[in-house]
C-alpha atoms as a PDB file:
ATOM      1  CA  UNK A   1      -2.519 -10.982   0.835  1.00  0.00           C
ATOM      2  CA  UNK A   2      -0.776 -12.684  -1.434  1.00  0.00           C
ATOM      3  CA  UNK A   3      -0.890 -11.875  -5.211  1.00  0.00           C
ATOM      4  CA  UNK A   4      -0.245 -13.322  -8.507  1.00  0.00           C
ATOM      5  CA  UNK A   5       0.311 -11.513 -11.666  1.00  0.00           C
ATOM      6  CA  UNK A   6      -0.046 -12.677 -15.423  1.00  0.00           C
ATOM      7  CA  UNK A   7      -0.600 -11.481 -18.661  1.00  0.00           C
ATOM      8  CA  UNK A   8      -0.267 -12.472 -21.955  1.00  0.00           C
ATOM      9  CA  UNK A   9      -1.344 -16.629 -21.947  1.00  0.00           C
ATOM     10  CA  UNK A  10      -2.434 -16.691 -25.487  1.00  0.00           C
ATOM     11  CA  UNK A  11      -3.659 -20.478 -24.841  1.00  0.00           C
ATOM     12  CA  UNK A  12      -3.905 -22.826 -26.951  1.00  0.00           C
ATOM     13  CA  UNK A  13      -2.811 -20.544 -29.855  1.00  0.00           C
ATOM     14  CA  UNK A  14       0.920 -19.898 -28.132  1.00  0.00           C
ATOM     15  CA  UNK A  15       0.821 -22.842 -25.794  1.00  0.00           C
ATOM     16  CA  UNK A  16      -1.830 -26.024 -24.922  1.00  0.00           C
ATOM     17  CA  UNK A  17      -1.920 -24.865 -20.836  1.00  0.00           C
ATOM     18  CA  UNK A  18       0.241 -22.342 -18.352  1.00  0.00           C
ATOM     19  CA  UNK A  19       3.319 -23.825 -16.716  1.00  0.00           C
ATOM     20  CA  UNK A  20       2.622 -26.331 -13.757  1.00  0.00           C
ATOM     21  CA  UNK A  21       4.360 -23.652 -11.557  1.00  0.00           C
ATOM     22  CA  UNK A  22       2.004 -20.970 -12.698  1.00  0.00           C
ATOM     23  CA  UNK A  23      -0.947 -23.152 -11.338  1.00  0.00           C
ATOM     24  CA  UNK A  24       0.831 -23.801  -8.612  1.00  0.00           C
ATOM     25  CA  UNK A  25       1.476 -20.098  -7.662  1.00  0.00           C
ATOM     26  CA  UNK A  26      -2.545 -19.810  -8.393  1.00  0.00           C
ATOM     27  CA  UNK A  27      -3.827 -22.105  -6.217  1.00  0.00           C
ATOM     28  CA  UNK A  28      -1.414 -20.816  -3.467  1.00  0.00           C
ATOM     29  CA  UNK A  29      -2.563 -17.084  -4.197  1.00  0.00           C
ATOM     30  CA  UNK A  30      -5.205 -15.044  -2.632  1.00  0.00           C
ATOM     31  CA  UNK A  31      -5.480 -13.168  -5.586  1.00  0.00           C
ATOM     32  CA  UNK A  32      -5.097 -13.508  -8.920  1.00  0.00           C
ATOM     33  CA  UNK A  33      -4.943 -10.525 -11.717  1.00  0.00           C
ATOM     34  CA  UNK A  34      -4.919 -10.992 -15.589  1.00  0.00           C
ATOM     35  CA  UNK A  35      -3.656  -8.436 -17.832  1.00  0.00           C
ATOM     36  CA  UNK A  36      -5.621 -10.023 -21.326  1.00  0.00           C
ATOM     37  CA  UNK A  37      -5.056 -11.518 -23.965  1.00  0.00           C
ATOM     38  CA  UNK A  38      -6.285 -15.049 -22.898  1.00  0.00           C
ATOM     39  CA  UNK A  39      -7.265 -15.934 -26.852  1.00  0.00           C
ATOM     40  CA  UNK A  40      -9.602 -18.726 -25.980  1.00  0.00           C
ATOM     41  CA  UNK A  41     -12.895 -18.681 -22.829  1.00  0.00           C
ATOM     42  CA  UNK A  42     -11.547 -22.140 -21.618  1.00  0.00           C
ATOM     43  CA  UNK A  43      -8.295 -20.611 -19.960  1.00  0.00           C
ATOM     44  CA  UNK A  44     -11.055 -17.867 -18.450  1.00  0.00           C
ATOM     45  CA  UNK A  45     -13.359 -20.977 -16.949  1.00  0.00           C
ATOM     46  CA  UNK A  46     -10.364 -22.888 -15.398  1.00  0.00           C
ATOM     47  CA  UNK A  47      -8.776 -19.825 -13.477  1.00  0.00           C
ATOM     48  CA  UNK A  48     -12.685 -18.656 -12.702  1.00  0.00           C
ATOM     49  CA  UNK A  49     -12.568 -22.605 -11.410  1.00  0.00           C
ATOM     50  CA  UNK A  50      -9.034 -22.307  -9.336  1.00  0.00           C
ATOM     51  CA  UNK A  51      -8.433 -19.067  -8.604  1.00  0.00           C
ATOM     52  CA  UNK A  52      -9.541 -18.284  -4.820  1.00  0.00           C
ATOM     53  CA  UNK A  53     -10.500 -14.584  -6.387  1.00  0.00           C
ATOM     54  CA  UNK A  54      -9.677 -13.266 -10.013  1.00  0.00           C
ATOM     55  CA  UNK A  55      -8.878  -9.683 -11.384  1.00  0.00           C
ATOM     56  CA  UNK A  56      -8.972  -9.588 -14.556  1.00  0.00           C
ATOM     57  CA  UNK A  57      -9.705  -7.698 -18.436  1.00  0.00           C
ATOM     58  CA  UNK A  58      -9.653  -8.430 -21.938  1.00  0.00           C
ATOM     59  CA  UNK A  59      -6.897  -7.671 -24.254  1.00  0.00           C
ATOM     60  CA  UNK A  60      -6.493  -7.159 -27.738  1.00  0.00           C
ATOM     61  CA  UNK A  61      -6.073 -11.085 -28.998  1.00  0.00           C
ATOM     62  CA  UNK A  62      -9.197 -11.687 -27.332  1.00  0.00           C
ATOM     63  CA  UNK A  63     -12.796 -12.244 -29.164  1.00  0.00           C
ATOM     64  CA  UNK A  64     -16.274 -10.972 -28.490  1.00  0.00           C
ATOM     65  CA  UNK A  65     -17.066 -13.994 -26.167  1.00  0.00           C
ATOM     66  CA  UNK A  66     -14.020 -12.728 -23.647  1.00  0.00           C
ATOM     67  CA  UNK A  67     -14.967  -8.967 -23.979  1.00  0.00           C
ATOM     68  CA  UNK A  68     -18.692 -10.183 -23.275  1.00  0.00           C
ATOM     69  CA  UNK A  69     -17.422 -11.585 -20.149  1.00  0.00           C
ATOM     70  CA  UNK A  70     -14.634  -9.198 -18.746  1.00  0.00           C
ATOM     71  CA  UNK A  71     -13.961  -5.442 -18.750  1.00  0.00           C
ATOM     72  CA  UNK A  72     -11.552  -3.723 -20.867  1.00  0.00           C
ATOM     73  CA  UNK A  73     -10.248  -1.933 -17.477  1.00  0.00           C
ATOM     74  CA  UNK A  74     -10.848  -3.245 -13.958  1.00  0.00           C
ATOM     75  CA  UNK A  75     -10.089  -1.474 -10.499  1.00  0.00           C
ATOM     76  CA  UNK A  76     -10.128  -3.337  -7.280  1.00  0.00           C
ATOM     77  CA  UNK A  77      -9.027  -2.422  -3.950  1.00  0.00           C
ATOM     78  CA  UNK A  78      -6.614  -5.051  -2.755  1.00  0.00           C
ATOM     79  CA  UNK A  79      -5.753  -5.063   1.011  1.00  0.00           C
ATOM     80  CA  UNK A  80      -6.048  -1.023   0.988  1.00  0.00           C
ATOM     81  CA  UNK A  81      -4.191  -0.671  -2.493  1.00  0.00           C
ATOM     82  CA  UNK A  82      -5.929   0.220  -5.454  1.00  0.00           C
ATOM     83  CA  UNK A  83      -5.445  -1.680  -8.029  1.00  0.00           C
ATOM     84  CA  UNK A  84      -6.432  -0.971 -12.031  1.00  0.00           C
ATOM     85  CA  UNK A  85      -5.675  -3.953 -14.853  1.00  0.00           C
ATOM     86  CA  UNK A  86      -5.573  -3.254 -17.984  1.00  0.00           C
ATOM     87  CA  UNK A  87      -4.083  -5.044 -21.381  1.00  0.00           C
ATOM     88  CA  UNK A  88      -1.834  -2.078 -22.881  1.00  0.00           C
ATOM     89  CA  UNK A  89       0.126   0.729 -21.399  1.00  0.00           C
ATOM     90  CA  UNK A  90       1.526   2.120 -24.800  1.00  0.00           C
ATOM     91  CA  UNK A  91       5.362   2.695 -26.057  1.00  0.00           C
ATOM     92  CA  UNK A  92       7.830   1.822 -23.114  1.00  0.00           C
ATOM     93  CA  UNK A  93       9.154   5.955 -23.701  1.00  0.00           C
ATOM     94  CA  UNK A  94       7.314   7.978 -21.644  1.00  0.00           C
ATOM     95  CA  UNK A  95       4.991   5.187 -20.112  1.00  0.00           C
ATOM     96  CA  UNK A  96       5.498   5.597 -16.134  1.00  0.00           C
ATOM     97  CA  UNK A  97       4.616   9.328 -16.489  1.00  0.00           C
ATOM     98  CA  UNK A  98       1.851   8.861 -19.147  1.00  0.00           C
ATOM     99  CA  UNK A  99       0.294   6.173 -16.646  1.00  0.00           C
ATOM    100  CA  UNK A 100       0.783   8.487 -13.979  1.00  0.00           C
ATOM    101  CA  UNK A 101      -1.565  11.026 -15.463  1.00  0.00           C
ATOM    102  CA  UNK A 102      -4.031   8.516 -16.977  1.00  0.00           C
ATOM    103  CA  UNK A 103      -4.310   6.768 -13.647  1.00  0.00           C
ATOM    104  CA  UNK A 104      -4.139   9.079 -10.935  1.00  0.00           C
ATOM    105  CA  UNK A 105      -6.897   7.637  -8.167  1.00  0.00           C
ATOM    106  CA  UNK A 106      -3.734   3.958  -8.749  1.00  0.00           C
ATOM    107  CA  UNK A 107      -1.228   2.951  -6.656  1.00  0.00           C
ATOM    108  CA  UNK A 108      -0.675  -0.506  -8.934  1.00  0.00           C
ATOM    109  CA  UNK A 109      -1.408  -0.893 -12.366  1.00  0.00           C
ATOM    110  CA  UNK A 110      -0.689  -3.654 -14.027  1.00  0.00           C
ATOM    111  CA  UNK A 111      -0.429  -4.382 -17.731  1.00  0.00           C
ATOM    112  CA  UNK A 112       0.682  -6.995 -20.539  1.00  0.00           C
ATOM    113  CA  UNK A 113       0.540  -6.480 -24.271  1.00  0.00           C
ATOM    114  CA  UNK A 114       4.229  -6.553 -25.062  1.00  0.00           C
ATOM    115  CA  UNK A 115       5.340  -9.653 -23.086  1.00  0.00           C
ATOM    116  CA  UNK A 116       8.223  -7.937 -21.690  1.00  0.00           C
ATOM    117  CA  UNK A 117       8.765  -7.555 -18.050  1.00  0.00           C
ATOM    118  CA  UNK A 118       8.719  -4.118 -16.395  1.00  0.00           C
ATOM    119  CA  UNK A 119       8.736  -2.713 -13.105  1.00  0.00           C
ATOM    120  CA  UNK A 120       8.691   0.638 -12.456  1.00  0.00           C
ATOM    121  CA  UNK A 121       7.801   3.664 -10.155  1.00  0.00           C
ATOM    122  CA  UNK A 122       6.771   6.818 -11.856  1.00  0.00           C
ATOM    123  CA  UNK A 123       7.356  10.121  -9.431  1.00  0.00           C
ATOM    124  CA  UNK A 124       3.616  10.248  -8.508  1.00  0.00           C
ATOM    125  CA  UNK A 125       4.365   6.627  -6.555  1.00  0.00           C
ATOM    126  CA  UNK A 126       2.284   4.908  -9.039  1.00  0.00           C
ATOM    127  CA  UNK A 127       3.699   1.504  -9.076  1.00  0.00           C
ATOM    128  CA  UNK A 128       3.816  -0.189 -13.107  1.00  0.00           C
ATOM    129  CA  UNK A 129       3.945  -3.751 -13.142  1.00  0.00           C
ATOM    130  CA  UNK A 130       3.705  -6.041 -16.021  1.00  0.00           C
ATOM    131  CA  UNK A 131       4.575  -9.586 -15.419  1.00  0.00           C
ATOM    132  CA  UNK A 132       5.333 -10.527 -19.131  1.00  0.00           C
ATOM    133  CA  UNK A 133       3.875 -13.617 -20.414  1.00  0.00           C
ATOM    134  CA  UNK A 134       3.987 -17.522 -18.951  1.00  0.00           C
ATOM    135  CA  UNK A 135       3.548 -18.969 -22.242  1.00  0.00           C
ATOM    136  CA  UNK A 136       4.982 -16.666 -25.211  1.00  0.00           C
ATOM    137  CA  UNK A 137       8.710 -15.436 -24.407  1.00  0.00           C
ATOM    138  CA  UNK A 138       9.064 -13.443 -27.894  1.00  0.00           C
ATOM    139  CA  UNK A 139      12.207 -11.905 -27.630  1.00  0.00           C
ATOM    140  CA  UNK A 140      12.798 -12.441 -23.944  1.00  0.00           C
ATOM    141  CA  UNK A 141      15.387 -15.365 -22.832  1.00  0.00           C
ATOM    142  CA  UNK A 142      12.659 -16.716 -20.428  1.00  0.00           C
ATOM    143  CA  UNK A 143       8.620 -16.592 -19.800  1.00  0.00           C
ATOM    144  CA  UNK A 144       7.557 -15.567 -16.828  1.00  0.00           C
ATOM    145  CA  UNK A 145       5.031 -14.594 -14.194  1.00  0.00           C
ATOM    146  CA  UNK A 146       5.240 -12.110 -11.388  1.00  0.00           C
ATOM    147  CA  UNK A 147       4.237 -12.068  -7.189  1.00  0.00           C
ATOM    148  CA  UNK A 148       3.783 -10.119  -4.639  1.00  0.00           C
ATOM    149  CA  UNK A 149       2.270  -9.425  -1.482  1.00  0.00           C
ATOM    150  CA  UNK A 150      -0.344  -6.874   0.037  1.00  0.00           C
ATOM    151  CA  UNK A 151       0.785  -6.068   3.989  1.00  0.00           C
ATOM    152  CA  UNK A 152      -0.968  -3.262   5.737  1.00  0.00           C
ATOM    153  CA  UNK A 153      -2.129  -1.503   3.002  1.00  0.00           C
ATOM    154  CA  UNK A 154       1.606  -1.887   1.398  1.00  0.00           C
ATOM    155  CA  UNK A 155       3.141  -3.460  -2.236  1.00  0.00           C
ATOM    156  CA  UNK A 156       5.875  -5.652  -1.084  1.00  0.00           C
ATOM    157  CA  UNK A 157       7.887  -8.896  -2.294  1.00  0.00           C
ATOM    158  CA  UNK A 158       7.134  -8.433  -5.993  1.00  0.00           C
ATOM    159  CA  UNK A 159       9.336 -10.951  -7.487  1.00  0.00           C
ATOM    160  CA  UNK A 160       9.740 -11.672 -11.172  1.00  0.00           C
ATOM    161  CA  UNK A 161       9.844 -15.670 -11.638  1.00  0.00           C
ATOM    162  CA  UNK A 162      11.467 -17.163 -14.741  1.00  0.00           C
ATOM    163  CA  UNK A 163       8.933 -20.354 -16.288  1.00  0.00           C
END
C-alpha cells in the first residue's frame, strides 16, 4: 500500500495549487493522509476528486466549512497499521513521549502545524511523522511532502521529498 503524506497546504492563501509532483505522488498513491490546515474547501474537493482514498482532519487555519466536513482527529487502519491524523502534536521537547501516552492504541501518527519535518520513534514504537508543508517552507530551505509504504502489516520506505 502505498502512502502519501501532507500537511500544511494553506492554498490559495500560501500558494495558488500543490506542486505538480505532489499531484503526481497523489494520483500514484493508494492512500492519501492530510494533517490540516487546508485554508480554503476547494483544495478538500480536488483531493476528494483525485485521491484513490483520503485520510484526513482539520487544522487550526481552517474555517467552520472544513471542520463541518472533516474530523479534528481521524484513525484508520492502513494495511494492518493503525493510523491517527491529527493537525498539532505540541512543542518538539518532549513530543515522541507525550504522543506516546496520548496515543497508545497508534503505531503512526502523523501531524503538521509547524511545517517542519520530523521523523521519529518514541520507545513505545509509536512511529511520529510529519511531512512538513508542500507549499509554505517558513524557515526550512525546502517544502516538502513525505511517502511511504504499508507491507504486511509493516511502515517501510518513508522518504522525505524536497518540492
Amino acid at each position: 500500500m502505498e502512502l502519501v503524506l501532507i500537511a500544511d497546504t494553506h492554498v490559495p492563501n500560501r500558494a495558488r495549487d500543490m506542486p505538480a509532483a505532489v499531484w503526481d505522488a497523489i494520483e500514484e498513491a493508494d492512500v492519501v493522509l492530510h494533517a490540516g490546515d487546508w485554508v480554503a474547501p476547494e483544495l478538500l474537493d480536488r483531493l476528494q476528486d483525485r485521491a484513490p482514498a483520503l485520510v484526513a482532519c482539520w487544522g487550526n487555519n481552517d474555517g467552520d466549512e472544513l471542520r463541518a466536513r472533516l474530523p479534528q482527529r481521524v484513525d484508520a487502519n492502513l494495511g494492518g497499521l493503525r493510523f491517527t491524523v491529527t493537525h498539532e502534536a505540541g512543542v518538539s521537547a518532549g513530543r515522541d513521549e507525550r504522543m506516546a501516552r496520548l496515543y497508545p492504541d497508534t503505531d503512526v501518527l502523523v501531524f503538521g502545524h509547524s511545517h517542519i519535518p520530523w521523523d521519529a520513534t518514541a520507545s513505545n514504537g509509536l512511529r511520529l511523522l510529519n511531512p512538513g508543508s508542500p507549499t509554505d517552507r517558513r524557515r526550512q530551505p525546502f517544502c516538502t511532502y513525505m511517502t511511504a509504504s504499508v507491507d504486511w502489516g509493516e511502515l517501510i520506505d518513508v522518504t522525505l521529498h524536497r518540492v
